[in-house]
Every structure is written in structure tokens, then in C-alpha cells.
PDB file of N, CA and C in Angstrom:
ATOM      1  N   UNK A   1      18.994  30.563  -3.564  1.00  0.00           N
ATOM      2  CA  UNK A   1      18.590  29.175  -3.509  1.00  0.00           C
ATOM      3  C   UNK A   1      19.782  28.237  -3.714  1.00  0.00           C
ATOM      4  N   UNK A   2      21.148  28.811  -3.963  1.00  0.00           N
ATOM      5  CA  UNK A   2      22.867  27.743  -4.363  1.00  0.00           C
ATOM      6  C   UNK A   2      22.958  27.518  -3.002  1.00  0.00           C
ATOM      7  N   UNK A   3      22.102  27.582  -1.323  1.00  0.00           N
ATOM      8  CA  UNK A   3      22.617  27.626  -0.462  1.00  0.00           C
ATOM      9  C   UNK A   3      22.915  25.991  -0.247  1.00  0.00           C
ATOM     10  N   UNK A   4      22.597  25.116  -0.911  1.00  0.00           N
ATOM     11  CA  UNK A   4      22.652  23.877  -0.339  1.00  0.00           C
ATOM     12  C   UNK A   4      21.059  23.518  -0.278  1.00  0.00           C
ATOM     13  N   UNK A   5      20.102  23.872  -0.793  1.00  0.00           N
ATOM     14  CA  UNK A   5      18.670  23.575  -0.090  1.00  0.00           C
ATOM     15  C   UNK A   5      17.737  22.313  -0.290  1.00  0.00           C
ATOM     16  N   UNK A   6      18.576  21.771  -1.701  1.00  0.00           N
ATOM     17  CA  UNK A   6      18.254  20.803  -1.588  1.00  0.00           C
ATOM     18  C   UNK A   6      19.024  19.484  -0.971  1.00  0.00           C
ATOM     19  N   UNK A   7      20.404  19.914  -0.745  1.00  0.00           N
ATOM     20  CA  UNK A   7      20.743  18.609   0.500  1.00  0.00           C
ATOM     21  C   UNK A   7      20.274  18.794   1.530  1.00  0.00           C
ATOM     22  N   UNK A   8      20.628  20.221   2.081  1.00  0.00           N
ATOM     23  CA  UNK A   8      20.056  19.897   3.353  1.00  0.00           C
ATOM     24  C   UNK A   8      18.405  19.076   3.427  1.00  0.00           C
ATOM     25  N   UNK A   9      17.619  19.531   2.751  1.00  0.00           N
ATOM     26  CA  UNK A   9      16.005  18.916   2.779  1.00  0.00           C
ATOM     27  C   UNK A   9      16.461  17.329   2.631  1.00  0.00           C
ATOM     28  N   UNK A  10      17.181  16.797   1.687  1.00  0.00           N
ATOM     29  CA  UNK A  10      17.243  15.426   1.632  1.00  0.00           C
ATOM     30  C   UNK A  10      17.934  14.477   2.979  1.00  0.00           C
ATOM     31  N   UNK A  11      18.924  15.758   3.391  1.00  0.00           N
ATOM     32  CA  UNK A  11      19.384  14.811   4.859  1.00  0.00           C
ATOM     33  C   UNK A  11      18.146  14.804   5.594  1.00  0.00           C
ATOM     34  N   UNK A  12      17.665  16.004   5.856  1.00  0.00           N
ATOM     35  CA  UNK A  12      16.374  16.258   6.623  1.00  0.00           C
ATOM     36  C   UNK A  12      15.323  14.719   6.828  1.00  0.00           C
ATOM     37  N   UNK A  13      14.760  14.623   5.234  1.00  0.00           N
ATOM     38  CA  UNK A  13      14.317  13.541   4.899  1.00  0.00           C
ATOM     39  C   UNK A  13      15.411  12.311   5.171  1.00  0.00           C
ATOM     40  N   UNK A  14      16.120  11.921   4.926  1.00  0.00           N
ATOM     41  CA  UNK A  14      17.022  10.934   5.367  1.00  0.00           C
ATOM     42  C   UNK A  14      16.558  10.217   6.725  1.00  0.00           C
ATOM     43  N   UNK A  15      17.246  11.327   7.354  1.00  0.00           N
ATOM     44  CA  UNK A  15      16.957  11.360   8.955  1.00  0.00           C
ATOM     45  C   UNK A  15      15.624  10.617   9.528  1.00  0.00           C
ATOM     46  N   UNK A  16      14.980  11.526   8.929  1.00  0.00           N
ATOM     47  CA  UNK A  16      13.264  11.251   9.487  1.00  0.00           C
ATOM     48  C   UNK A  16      12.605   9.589   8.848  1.00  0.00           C
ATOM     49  N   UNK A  17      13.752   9.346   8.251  1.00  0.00           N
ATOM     50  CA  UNK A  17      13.264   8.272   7.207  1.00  0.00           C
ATOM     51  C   UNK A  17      13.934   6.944   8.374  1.00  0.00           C
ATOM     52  N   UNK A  18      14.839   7.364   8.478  1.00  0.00           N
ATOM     53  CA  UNK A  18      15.570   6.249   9.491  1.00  0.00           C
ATOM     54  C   UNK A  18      15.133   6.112  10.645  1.00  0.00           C
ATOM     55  N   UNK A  19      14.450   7.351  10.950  1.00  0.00           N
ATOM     56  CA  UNK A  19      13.704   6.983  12.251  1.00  0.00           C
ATOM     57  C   UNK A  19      12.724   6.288  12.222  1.00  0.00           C
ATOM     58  N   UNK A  20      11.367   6.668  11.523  1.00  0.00           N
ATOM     59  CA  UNK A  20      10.897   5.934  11.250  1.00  0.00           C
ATOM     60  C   UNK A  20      10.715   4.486  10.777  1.00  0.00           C
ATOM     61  N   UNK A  21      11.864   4.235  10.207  1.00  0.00           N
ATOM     62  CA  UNK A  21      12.329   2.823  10.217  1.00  0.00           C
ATOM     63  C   UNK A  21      12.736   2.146  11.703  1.00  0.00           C
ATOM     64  N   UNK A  22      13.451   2.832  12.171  1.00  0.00           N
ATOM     65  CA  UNK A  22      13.521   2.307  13.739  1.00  0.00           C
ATOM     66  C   UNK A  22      12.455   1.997  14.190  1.00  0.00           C
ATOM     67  N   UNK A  23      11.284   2.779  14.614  1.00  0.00           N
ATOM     68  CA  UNK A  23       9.927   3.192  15.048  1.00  0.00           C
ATOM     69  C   UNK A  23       9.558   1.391  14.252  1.00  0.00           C
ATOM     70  N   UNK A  24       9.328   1.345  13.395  1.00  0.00           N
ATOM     71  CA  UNK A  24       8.275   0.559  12.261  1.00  0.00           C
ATOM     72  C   UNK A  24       8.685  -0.752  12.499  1.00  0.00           C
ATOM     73  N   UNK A  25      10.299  -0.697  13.314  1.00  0.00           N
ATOM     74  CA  UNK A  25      10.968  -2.567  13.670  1.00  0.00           C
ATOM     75  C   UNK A  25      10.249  -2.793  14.965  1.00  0.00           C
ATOM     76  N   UNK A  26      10.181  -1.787  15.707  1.00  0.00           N
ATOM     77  CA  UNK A  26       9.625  -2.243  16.831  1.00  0.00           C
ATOM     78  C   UNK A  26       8.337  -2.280  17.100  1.00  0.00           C
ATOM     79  N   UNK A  27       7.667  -1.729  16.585  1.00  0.00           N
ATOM     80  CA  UNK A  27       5.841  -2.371  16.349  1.00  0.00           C
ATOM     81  C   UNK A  27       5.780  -3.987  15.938  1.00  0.00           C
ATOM     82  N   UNK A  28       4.688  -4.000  17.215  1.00  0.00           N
ATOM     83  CA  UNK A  28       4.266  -5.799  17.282  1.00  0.00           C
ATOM     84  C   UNK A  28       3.888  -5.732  15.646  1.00  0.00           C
ATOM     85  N   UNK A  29       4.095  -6.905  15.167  1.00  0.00           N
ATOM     86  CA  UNK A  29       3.580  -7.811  13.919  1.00  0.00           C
ATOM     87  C   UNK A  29       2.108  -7.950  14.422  1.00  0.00           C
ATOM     88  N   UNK A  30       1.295  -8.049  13.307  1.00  0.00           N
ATOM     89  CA  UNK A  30      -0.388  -7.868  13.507  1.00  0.00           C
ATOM     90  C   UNK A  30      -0.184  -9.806  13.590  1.00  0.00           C
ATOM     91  N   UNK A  31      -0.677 -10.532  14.436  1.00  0.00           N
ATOM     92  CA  UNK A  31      -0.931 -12.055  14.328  1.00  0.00           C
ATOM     93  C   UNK A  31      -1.895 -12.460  13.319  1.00  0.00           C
ATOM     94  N   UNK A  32      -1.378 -13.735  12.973  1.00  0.00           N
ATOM     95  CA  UNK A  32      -2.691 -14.103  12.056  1.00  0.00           C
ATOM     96  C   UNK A  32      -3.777 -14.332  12.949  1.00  0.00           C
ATOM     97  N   UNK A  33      -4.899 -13.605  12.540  1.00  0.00           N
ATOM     98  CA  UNK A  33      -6.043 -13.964  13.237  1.00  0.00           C
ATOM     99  C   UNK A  33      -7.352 -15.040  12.927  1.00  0.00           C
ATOM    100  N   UNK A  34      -7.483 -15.647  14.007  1.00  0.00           N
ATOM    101  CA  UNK A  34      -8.410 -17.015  12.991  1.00  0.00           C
ATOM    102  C   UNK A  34      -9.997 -16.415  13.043  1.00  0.00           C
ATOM    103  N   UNK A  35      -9.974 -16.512  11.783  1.00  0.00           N
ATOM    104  CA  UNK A  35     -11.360 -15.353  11.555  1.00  0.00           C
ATOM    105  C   UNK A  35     -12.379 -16.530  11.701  1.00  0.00           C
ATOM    106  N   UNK A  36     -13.524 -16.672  12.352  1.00  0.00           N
ATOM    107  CA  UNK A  36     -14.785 -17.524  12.424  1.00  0.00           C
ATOM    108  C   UNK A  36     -15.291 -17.556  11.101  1.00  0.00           C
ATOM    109  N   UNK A  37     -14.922 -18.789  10.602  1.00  0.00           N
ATOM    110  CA  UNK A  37     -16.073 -18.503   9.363  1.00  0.00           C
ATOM    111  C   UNK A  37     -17.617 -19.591   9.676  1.00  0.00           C
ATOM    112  N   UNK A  38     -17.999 -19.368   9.230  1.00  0.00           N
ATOM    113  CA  UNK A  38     -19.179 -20.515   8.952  1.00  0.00           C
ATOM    114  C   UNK A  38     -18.684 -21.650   7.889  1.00  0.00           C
ATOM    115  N   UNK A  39     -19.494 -22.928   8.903  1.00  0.00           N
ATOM    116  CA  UNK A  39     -19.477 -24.194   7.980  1.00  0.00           C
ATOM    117  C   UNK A  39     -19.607 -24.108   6.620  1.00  0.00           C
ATOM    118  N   UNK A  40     -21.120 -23.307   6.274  1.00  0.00           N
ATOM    119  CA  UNK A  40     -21.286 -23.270   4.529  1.00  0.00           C
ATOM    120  C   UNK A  40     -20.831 -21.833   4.298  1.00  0.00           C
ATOM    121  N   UNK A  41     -20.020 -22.361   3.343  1.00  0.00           N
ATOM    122  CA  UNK A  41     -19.426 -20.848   2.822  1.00  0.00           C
ATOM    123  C   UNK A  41     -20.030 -20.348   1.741  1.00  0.00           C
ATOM    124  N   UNK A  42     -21.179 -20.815   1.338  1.00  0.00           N
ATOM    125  CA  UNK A  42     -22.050 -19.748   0.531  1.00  0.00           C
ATOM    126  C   UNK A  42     -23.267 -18.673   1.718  1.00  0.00           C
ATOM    127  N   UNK A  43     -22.551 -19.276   2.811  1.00  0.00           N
ATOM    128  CA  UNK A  43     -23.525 -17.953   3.722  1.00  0.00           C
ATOM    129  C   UNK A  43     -23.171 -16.480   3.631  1.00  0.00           C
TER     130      UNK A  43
END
């Protein structure tokens, strides 16, 4: 287990982490959406 196993797993993770960050910039932003409410808001 002295082989290195836990760097390598953490670059591993690294990696996959940055991608996903790439991935996560380029997804549209959710818009604010104008939710219908009703006039009386005890409905």
C-alpha cells in the first residue's frame, strides 16, 4: 500500500473535480422565474 495510493486517488479526484467544474460553468443559469401568485395571499 507505500505505492503512492493515496496520491494517485487524490490526482484522480483532482482531475475529475476540474472537470466537472468546467462542465458546471457552462450550464445555463436557471432564470428567475415569475411564479403566478394570486392577488390574496392568504389563498
Amino acid at each position: 500500500m507505500a505505492d503512492n495510493f493515496l496520491e494517485r486517488h487524490h490526482e484522480d479526484y483532482e482531475q475529475r473535480k476540474a472537470a466537472w467544474l468546467r462542465k458546471k460553468k457552462h450550464l445555463p443559469k436557471n432564470a428567475q422565474r415569475n411564479i403566478q401568485r394570486p392577488e390574496d395571499e392568504a389563498l
